[in-house]
Protein backbone atom coordinates (compact mmCIF):
# COMPACT_ATOMS: atom_id res chain seq x y z
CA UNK A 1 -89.35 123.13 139.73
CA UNK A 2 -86.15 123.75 141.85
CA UNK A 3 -85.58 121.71 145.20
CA UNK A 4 -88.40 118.70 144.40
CA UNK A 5 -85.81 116.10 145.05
CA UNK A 6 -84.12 117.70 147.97
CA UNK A 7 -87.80 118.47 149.64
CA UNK A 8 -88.92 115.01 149.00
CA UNK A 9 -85.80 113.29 150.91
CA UNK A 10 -85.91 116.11 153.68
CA UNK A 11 -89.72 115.06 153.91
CA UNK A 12 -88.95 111.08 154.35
CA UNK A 13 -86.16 111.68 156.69
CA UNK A 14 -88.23 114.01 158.55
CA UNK A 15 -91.10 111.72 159.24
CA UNK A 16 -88.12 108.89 159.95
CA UNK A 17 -86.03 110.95 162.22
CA UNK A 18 -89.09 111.40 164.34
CA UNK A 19 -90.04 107.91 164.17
CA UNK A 20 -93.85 108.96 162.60
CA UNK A 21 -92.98 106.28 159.83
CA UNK A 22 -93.60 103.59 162.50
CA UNK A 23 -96.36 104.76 164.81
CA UNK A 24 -98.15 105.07 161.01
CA UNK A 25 -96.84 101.37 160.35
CA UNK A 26 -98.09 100.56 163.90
CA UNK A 27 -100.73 102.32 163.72
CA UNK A 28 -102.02 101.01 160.19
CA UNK A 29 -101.61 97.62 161.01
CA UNK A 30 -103.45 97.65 164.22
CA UNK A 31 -106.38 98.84 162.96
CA UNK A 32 -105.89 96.08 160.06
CA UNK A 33 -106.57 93.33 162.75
CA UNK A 34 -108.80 95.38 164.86
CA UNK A 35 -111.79 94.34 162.50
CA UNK A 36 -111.63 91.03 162.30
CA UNK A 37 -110.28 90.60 165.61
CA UNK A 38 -113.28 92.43 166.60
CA UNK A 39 -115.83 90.24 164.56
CA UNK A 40 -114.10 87.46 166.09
CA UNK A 41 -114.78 88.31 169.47
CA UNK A 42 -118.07 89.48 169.60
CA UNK A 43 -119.90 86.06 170.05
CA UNK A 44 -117.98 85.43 172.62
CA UNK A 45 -118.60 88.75 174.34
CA UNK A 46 -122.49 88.12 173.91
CA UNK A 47 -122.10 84.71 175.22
CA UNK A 48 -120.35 86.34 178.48
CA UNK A 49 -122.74 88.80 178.42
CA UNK A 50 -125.93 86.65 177.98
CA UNK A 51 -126.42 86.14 181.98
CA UNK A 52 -126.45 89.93 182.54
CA UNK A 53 -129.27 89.59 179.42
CA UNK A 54 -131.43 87.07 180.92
CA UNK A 55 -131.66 89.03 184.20
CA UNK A 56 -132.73 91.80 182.57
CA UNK A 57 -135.18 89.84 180.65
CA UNK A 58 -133.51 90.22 177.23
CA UNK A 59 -132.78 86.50 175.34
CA UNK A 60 -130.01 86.54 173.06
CA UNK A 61 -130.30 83.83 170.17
CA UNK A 62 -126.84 82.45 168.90
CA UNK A 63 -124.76 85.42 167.18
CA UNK A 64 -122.84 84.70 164.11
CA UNK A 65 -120.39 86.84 162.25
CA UNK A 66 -118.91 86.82 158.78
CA UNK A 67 -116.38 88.13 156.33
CA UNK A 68 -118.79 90.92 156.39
CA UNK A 69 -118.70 91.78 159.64
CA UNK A 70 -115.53 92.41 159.69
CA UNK A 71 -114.97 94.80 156.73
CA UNK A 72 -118.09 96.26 158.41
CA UNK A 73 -115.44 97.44 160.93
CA UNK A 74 -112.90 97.67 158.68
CA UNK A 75 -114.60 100.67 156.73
CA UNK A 76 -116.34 102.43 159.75
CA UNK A 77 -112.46 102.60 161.62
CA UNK A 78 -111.13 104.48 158.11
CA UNK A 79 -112.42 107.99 159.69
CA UNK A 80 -110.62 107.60 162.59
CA UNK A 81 -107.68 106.87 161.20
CA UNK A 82 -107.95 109.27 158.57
CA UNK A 83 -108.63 112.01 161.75
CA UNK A 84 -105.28 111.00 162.83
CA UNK A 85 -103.43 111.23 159.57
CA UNK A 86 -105.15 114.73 159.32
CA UNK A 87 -103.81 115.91 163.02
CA UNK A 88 -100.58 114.87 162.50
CA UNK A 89 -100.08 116.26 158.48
CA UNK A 90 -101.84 119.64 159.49
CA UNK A 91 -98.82 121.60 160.19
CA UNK A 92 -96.42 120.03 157.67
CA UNK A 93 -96.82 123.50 155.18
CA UNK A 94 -98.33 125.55 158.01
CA UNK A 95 -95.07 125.24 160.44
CA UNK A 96 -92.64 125.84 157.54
CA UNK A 97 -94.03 129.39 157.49
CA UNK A 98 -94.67 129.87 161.02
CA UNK A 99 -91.08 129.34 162.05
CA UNK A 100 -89.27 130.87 158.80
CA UNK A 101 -87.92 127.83 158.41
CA UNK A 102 -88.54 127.63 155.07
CA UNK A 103 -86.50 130.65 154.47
CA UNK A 104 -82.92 129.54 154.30
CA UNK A 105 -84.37 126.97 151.29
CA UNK A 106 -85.98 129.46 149.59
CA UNK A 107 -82.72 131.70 149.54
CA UNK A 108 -80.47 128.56 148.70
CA UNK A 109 -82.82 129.20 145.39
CA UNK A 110 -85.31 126.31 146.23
CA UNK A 111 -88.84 126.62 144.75
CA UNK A 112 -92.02 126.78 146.45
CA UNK A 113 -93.26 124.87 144.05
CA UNK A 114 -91.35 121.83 144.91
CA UNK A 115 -92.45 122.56 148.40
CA UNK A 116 -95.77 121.64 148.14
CA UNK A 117 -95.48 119.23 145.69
CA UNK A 118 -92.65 117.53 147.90
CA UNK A 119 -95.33 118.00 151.16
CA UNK A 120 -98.01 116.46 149.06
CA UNK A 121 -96.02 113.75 147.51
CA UNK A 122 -94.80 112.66 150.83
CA UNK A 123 -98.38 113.03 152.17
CA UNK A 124 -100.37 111.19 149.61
CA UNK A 125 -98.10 108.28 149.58
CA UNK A 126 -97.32 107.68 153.33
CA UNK A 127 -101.50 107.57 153.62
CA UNK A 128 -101.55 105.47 150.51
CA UNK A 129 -99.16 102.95 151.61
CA UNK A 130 -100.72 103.34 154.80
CA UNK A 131 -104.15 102.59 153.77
CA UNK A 132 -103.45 99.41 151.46
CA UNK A 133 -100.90 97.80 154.68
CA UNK A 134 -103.95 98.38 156.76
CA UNK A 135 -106.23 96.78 153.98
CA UNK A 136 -104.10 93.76 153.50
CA UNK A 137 -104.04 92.84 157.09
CA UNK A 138 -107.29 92.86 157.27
CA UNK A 139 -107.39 90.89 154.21
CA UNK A 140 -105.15 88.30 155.56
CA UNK A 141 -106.95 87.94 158.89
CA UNK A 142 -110.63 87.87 157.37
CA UNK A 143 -109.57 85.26 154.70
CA UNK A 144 -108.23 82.92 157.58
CA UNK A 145 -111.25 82.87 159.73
CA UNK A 146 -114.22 83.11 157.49
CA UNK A 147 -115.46 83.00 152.99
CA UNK A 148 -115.69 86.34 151.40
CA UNK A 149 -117.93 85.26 149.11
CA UNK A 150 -120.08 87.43 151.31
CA UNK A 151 -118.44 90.72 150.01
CA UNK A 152 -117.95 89.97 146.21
CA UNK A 153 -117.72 94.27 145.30
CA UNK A 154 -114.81 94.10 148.21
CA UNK A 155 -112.01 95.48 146.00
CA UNK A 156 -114.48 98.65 144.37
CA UNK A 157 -115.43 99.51 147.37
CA UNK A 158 -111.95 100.19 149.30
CA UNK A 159 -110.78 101.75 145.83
CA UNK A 160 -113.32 104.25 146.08
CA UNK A 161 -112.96 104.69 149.57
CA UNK A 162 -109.23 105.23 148.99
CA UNK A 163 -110.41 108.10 146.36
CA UNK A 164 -111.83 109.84 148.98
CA UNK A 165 -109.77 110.27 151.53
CA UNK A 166 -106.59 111.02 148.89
CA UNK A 167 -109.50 113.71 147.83
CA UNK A 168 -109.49 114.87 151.65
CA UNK A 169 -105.93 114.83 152.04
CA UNK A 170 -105.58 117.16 148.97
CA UNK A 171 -107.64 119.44 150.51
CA UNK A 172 -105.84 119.67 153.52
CA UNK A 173 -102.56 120.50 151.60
CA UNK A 174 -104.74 123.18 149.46
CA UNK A 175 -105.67 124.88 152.63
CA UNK A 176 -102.41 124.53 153.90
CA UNK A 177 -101.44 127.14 151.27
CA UNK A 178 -104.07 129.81 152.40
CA UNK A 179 -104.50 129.77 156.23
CA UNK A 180 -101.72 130.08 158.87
CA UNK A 181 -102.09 127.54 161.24
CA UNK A 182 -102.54 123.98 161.55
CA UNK A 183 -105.66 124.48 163.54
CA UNK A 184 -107.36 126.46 160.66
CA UNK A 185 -106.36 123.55 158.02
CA UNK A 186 -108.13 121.35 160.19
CA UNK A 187 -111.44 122.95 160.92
CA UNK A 188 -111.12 123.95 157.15
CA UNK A 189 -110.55 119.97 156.34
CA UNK A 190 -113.43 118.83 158.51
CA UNK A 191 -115.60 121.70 157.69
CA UNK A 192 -114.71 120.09 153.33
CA UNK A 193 -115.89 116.66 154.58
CA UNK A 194 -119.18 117.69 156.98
CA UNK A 195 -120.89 119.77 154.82
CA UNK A 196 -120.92 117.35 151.91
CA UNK A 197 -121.80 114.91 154.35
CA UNK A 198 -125.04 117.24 155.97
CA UNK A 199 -126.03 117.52 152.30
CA UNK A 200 -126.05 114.08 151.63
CA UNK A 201 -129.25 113.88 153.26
CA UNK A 202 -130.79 115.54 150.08
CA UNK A 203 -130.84 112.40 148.35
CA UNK A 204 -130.76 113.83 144.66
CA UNK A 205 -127.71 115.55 145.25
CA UNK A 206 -126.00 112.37 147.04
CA UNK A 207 -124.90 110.75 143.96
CA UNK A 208 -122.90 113.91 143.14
CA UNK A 209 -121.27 114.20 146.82
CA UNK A 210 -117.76 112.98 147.39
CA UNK A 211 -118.86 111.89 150.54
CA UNK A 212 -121.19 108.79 149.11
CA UNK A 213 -117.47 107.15 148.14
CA UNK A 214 -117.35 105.85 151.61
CA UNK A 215 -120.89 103.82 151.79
CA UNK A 216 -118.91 101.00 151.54
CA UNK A 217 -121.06 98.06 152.90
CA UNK A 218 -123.41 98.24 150.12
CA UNK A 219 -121.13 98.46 147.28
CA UNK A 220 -119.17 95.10 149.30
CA UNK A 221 -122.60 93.39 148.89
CA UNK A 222 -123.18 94.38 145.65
CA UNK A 223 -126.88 96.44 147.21
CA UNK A 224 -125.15 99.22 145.43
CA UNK A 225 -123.65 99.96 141.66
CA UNK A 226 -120.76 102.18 140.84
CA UNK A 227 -122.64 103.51 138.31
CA UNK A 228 -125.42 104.85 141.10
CA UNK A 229 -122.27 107.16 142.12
CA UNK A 230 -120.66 108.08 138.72
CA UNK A 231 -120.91 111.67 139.08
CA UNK A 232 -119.51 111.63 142.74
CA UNK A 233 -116.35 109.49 141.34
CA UNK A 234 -115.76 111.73 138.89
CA UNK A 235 -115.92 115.16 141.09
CA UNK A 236 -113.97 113.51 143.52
CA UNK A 237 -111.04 112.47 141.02
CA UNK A 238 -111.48 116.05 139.79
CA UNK A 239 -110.84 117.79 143.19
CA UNK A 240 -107.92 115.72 143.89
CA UNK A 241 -106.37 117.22 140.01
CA UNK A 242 -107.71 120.76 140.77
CA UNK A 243 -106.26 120.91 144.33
CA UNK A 244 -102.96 119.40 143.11
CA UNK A 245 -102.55 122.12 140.09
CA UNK A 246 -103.88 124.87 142.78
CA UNK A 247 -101.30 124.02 145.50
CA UNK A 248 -98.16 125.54 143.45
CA UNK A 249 -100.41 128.77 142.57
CA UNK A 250 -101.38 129.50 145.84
CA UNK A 251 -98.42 128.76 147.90
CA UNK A 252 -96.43 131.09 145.80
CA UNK A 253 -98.90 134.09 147.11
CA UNK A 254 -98.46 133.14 150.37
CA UNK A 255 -96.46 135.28 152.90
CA UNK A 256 -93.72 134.63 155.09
């Protein structure tokens, strides 16, 4: 596996030299106080808003929020941030081929191998370390104002949420081996995650659908077992092995 080393730095500076290291680190830790911020706020907001109620003949009782709340925003902002990791990692293997680019390294003797492994590498851990800043923020900030004893499965339930989305961006570096363009890994990524989430609605095959990883609220409350999603866990920690052993395969097929 010529080059890993070599790809791996070029990858880090890459994302440095264009400053995408710190809108991520910007990025990730906005949306880490976004939730609880946003729990915060929203009695007042109803409380400003009550007037507009009353005319309107609507009565608003007293609103309270909790450490729930607030990982209840936590886990439904994950898909938009996961959206953005997707835009902005879609041409990382696509590019490379597009502008022959990837040429010059593969004369100098450099694998393709390494490559996608390097791509991947750089990928899975930027969204990793990404995903856990983002976490602890919101750790920090919903500790301060309120008790978690109100989400006791907390920690299970932003591991598996975690699984998925490493699952999803596997996939996206697995398509970024077959198609051309970073417009076809995307429709090819959200096409991956929509149709497991259409079929979800068959409720016997949810437990098996990667897509039931990211119920999070009732796994925080404890509603929900791990065990109830076993076979989803498993197929999801599957696809993110079969995609990684895939990537080398098919990227060596793939033309310049």
């Amino acid at each position: 596996m010529s080059g890993f080393s070599p790809f791996l730095k070029k990858e880090f500076f890459e994302l440095y030299r264009r400053r995408r290291l710190l809108l991520f680190s910007i990025l990730f830790v906005f949306f880490g106080i976004l939730a609880p911020a946003s729990a915060k706020l929203t009695p007042a907001l109803f409380k400003l808003m009550s007037e507009d109620f009353r005319q309107q003949g609507i009565t608003i009782g007293e609103v309270t929020v909790s450490a729930y709340n607030s990982w209840e925003q936590f886990f439904g902002n994950l898909s938009l941030q996961l959206i953005v990791f997707v835009v902005v990692f879609s041409g990382s293997v696509t590019n490379e081929f597009e502008s022959s680019s990837i040429v010059p390294l593969l004369a100098k003797g450099l694998s393709r191998t390494s490559l996608i492994l390097s791509k991947l590498c750089c990928g899975l851990c930027v969204w990793t370390l990404g995903y856990w800043l983002s976490f602890s923020v919101c750790l920090g900030y919903t500790r301060y104002y309120w008790d978690s004893s109100t989400v006791p499965g907390l920690y299970k339930a932003a591991l598996l949420w975690w699984l998925f989305s490493a699952a999803v961006v596997c996939v996206m570096f697995l398509f970024s081996c077959v198609v051309r363009t970073s417009v076809q890994v995307m429709l090819c990524t959200g096409a991956a995650v929509i149709v497991p989430y259409l079929l979800s609605a068959v409720k016997p095959a949810k437990r098996f659908l990667p897509t039931s990883l990211i119920d999070a609220m009732p796994l925080c409350s404890n509603a929900k077992n791990v065990s109830e999603i076993a076979p989803a866990v498993i197929i999801t920690a599957v696809t993110v092995l079969a995609c990684i052993l895939l990537c080398p395969f098919l990227i060596r097929k793939k033309s310049v």
